[in-house]
Protein backbone atom coordinates (compact mmCIF):
# COMPACT_ATOMS: atom_id res chain seq x y z
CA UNK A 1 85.16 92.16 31.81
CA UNK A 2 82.73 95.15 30.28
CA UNK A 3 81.04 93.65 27.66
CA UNK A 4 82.06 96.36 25.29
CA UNK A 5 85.42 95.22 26.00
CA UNK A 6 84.56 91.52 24.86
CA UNK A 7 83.95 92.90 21.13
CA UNK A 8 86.34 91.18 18.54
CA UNK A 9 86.44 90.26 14.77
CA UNK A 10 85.96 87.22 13.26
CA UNK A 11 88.47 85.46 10.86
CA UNK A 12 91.52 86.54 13.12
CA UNK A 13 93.56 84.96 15.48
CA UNK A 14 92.01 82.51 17.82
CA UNK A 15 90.68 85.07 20.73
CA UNK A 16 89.17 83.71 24.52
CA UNK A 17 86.46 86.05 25.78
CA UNK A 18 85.31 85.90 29.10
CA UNK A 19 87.43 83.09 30.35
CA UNK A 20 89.21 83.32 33.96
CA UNK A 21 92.69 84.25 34.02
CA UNK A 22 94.50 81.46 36.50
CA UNK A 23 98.33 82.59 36.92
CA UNK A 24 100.09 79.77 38.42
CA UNK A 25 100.65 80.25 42.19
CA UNK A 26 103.62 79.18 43.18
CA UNK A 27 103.84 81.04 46.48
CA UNK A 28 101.14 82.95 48.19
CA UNK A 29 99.10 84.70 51.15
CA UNK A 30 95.69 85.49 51.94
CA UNK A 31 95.44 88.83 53.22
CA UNK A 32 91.76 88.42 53.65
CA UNK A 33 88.66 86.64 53.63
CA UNK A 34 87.74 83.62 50.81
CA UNK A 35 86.38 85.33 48.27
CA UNK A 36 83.05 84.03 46.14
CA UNK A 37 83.95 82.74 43.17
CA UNK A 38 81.31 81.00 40.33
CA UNK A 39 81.51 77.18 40.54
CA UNK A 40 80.82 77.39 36.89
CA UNK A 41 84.18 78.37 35.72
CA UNK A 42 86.32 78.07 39.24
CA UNK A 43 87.25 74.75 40.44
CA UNK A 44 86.87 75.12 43.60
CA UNK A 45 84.89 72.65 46.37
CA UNK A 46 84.91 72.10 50.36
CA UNK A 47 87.85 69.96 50.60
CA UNK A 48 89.84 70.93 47.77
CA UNK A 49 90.62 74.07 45.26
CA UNK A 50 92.92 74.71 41.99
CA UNK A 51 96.61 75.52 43.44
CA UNK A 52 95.82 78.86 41.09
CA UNK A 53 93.45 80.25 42.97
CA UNK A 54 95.35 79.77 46.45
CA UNK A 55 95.50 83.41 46.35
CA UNK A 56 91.85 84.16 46.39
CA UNK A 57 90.26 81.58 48.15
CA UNK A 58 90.62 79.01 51.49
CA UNK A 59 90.81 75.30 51.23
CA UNK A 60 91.69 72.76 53.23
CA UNK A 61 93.69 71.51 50.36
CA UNK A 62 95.27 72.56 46.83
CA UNK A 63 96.23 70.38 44.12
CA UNK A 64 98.17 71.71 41.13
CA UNK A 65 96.41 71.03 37.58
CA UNK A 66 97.35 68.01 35.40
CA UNK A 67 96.53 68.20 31.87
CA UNK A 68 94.93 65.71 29.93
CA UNK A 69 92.98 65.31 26.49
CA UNK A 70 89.71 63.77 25.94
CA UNK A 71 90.31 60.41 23.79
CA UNK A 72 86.71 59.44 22.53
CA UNK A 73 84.11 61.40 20.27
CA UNK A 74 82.68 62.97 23.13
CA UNK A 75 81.59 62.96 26.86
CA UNK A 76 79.34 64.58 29.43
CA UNK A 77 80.98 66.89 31.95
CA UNK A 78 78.68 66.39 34.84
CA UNK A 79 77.79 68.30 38.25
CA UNK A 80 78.60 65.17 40.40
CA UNK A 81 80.81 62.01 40.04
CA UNK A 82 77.59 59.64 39.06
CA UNK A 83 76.42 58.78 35.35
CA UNK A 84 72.91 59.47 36.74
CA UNK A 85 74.30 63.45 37.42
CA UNK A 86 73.05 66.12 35.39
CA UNK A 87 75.19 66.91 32.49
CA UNK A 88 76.33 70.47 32.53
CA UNK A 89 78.47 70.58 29.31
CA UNK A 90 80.12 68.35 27.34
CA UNK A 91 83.84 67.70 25.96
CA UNK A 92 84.77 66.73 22.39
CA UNK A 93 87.87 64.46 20.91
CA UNK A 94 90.69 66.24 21.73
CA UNK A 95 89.71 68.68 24.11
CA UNK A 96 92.22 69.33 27.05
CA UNK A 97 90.91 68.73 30.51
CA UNK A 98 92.65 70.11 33.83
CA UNK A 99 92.83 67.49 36.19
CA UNK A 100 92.48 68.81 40.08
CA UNK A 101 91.07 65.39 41.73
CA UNK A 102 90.42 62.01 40.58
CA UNK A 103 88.97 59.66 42.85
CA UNK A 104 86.58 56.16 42.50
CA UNK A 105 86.95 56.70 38.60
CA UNK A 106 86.09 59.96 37.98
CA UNK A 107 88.28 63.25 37.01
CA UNK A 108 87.25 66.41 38.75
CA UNK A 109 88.44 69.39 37.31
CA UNK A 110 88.03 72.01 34.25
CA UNK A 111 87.86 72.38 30.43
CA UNK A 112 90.67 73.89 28.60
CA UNK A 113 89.01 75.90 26.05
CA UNK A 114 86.26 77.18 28.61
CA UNK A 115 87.64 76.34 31.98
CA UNK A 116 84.03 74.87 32.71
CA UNK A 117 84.16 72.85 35.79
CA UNK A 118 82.70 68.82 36.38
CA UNK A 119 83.32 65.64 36.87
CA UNK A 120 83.73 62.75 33.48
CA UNK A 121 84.93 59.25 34.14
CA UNK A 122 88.80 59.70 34.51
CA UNK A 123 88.86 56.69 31.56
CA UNK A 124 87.62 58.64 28.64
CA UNK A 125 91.16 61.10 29.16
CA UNK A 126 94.33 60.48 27.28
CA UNK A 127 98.01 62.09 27.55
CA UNK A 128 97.92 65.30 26.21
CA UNK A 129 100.51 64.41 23.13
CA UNK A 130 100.61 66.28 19.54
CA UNK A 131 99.05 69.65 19.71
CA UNK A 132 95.40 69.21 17.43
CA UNK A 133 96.32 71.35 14.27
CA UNK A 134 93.31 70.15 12.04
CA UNK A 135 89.49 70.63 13.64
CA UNK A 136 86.00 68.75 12.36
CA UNK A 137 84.10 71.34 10.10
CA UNK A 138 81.23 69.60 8.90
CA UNK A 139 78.73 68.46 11.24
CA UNK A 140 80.44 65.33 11.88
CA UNK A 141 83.28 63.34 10.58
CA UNK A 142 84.01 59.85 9.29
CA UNK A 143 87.38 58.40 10.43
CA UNK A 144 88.62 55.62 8.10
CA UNK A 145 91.11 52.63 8.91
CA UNK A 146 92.87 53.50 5.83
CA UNK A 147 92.64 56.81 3.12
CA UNK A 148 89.34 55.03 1.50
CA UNK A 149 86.13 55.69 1.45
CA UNK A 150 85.59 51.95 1.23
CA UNK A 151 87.83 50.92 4.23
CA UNK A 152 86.44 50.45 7.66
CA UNK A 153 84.64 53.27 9.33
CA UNK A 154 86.54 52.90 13.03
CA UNK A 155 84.70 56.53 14.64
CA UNK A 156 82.33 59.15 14.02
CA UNK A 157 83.74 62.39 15.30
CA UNK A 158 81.62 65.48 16.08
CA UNK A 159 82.04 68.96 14.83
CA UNK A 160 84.51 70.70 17.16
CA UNK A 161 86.54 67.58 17.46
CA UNK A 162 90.25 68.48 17.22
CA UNK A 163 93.03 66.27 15.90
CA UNK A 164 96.90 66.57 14.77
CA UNK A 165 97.45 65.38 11.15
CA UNK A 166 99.47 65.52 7.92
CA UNK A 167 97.68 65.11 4.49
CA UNK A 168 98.04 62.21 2.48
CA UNK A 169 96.35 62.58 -0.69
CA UNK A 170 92.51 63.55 -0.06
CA UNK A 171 92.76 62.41 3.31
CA UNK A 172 94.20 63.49 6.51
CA UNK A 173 96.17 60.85 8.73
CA UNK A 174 95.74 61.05 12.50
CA UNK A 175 97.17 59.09 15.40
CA UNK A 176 93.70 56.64 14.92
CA UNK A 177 92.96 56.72 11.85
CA UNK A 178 91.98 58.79 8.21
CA UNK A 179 89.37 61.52 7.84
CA UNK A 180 88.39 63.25 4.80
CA UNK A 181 89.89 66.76 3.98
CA UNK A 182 85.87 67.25 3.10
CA UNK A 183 85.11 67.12 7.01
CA UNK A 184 88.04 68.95 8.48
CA UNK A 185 90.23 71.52 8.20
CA UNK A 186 93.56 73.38 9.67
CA UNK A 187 92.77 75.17 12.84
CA UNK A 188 94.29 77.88 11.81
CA UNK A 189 92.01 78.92 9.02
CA UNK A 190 89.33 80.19 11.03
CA UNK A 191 86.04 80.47 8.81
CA UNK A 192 83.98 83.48 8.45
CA UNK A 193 80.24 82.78 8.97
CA UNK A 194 79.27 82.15 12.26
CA UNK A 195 75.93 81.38 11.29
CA UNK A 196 76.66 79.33 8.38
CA UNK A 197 78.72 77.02 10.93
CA UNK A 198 75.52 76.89 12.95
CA UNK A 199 73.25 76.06 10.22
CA UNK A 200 75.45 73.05 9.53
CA UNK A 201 73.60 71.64 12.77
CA UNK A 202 70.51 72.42 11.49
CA UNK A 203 68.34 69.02 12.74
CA UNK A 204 70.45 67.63 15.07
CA UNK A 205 68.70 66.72 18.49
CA UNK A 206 67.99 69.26 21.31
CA UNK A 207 70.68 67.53 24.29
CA UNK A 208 70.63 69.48 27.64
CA UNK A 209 74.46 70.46 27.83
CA UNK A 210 75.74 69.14 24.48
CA UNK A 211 78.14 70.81 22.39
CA UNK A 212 77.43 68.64 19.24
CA UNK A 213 77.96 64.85 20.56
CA UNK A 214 74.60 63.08 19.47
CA UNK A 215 72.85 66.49 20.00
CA UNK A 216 73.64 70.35 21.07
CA UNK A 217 71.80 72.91 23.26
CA UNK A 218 71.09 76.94 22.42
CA UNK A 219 74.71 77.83 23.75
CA UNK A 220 76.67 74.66 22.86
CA UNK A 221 75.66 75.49 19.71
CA UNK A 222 76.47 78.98 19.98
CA UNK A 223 79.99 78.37 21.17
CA UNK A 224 80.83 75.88 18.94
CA UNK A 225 79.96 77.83 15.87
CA UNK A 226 81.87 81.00 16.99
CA UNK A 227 84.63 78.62 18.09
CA UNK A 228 85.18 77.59 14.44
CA UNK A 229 85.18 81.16 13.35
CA UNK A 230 88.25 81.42 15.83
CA UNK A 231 86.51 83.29 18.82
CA UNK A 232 86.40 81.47 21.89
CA UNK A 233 83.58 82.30 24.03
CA UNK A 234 81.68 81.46 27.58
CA UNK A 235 79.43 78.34 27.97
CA UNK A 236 76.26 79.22 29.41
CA UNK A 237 74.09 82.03 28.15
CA UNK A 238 73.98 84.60 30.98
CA UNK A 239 77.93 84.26 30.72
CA UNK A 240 77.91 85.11 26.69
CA UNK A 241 75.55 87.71 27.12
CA UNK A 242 78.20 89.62 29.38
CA UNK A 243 80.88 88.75 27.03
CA UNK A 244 79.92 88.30 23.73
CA UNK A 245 79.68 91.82 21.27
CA UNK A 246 78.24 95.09 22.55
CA UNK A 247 74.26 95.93 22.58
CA UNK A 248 72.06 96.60 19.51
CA UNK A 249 70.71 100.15 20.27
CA UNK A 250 66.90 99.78 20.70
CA UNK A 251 64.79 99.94 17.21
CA UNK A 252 67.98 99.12 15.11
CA UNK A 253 67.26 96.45 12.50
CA UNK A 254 68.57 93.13 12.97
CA UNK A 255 71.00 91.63 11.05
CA UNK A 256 72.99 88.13 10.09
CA UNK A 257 75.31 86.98 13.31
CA UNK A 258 73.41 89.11 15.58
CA UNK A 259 72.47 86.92 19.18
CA UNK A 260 69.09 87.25 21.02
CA UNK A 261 69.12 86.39 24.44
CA UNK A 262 65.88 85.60 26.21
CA UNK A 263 65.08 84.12 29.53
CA UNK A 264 67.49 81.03 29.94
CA UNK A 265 68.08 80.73 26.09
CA UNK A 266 70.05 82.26 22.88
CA UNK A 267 70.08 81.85 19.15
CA UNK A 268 71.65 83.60 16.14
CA UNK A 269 70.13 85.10 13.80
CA UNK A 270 70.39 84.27 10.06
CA UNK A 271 68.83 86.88 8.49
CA UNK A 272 66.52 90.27 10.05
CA UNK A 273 63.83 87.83 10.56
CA UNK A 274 65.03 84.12 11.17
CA UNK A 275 66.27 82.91 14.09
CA UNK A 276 68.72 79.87 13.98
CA UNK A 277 68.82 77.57 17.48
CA UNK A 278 68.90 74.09 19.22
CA UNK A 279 66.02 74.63 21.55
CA UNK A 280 63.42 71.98 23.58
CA UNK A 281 60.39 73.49 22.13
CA UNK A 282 60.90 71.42 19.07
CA UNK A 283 63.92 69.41 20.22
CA UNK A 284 66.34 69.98 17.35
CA UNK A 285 68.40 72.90 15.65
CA UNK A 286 65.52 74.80 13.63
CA UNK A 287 65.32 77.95 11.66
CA UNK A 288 62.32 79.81 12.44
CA UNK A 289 60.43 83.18 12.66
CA UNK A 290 62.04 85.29 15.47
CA UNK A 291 58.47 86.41 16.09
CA UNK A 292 57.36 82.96 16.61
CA UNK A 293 59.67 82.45 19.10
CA UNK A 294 59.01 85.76 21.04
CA UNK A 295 54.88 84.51 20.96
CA UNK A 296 55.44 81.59 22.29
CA UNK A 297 57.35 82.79 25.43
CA UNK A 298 54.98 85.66 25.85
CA UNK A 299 52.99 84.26 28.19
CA UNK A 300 55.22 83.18 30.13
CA UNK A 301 57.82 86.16 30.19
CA UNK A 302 56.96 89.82 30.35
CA UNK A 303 59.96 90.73 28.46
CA UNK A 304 60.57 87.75 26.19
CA UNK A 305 63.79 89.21 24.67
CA UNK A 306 66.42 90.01 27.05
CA UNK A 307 69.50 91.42 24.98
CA UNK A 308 70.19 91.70 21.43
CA UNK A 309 74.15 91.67 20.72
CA UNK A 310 76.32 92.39 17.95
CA UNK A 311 80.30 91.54 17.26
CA UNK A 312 81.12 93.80 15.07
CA UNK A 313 82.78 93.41 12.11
């Protein structure tokens, strides 16, 4: 996809950008060679492949895609079936998951919302049951065992988390439990901001490949924020810098929601000047001079800033 193709408003319908189409294959034939497709978003390995892809690439087997939801607050999606794997992204309450293998206790396969491909233990994944109509809003949410503040807290949920619920009173009753109108709200209403979203994480902990579960990185945060403004966009940062808004022309002025990309790394910006992102330098979400940020990878990159994008409004 041309990334002046990716463009879209905010506040309307829920929109995927740069996410791989995957028509169900229910017969097919390869005319050619495999082609190369990016592990990222593909779920594709040696010995077996997504039956929706049988059309583009060679395996020795295919397994057809079983849907599941994640059932705790959140959980690492990881390169390799091991705890001690590197965490690559992360899944929230309620997330659907597209099961391709599951072997020795772990679930192989892909996020819903992002199509992101790893491995999570094949324990933390429920049946896929109501459709979530109600999403955490604030940063993260209490659930109650009854609709009082003074009744037992049973979870913490993170912003992102989705749920299916009817009101009752001030409250909103899930399958599990109560959780405050306050800290949630109907998927449907898609918010505004982007960048207010964002600043709601403001301190949270720097967490290589979290998406707000105990800690966020520069695009978890980015995706989650634009996700509650009803856009849904790539994980990783070279992906939403393809797919994300078109280019600032060079020596325009910088504005609220615009993204900087630099090497390995993106934040939004709040304001002309002030940059808003989780990043490792100071291990938290921050708000901080753009120009600091550009000085301090100056001597280490000959062209700190990379891309500056807009979605226009």
């Amino acid at each position: 996809m041309q990334a002046s193709q990716a463009s879209s408003r905010l506040g309307q319908s829920r929109t995927s950008i740069g996410t791989p189409a995957a028509p169900r294959a229910e017969r097919f034939r390869l005319t050619g060679p495999s082609v190369r497709l990016d592990p990222r978003i593909y779920a594709v390995r040696k010995d077996i492949a997504d039956i929706a892809l049988a059309d583009r690439v060679f395996a020795p087997h295919y397994a057809e895609a079983e849907q599941a939801r994640v059932a705790v607050p959140s959980v690492a999606l990881r390169e390799g079936p091991s705890d001690d794997a590197r965490a690559v992204s992360q899944l929230l309450f309620g997330e659907g998951f597209a099961v391709i293998d599951s072997e020795g206790g772990w679930a192989w396969g892909y996020g819903l919302h992002d199509h992101y491909v790893g491995y999570l233990p094949a324990a933390v994944l429920g049946d896929m049951g109501a459709e979530p109509d109600h999403v955490v809003r604030a940063a993260s949410a209490l659930v109650f065992a009854d609709a009082d503040i003074k009744s037992p807290v049973v979870a913490t949920l993170p912003m992102g988390s989705r749920f299916a619920a009817t009101a009752e009173g001030a409250f909103l009753r899930a399958e599990n439990g109560f959780i405050h109108s306050r800290h949630a709200g109907a998927v449907a209403a898609a918010e505004q901001d982007v960048v207010a979203v964002a600043e709601r994480l403001l301190g949270q902990p720097y967490r290589w490949g979290g998406r707000g579960g105990d800690g966020v990185d520069c695009s978890g945060l980015v995706q989650t924020a634009f996700a509650l403004c009803g856009l849904a966009v790539p994980r990783d940062t070279d992906q939403q810098a393809e797919a994300i808004g078109e280019e600032i022309a060079d020596g325009a002025a910088l504005r609220r929601g615009d993204l900087i990309f630099f090497p390995g790394h993106v934040g939004l910006m709040a304001d002309g000047e002030t940059l808003v992102h989780a990043n490792a330098h100071w291990m938290a979400v921050v708000r901080e001079p753009l120009a600091d940020v550009v000085a301090r990878l100056q001597p280490e990159h000959e062209k700190p800033v990379l891309s500056r994008r807009r979605v226009l409004p």
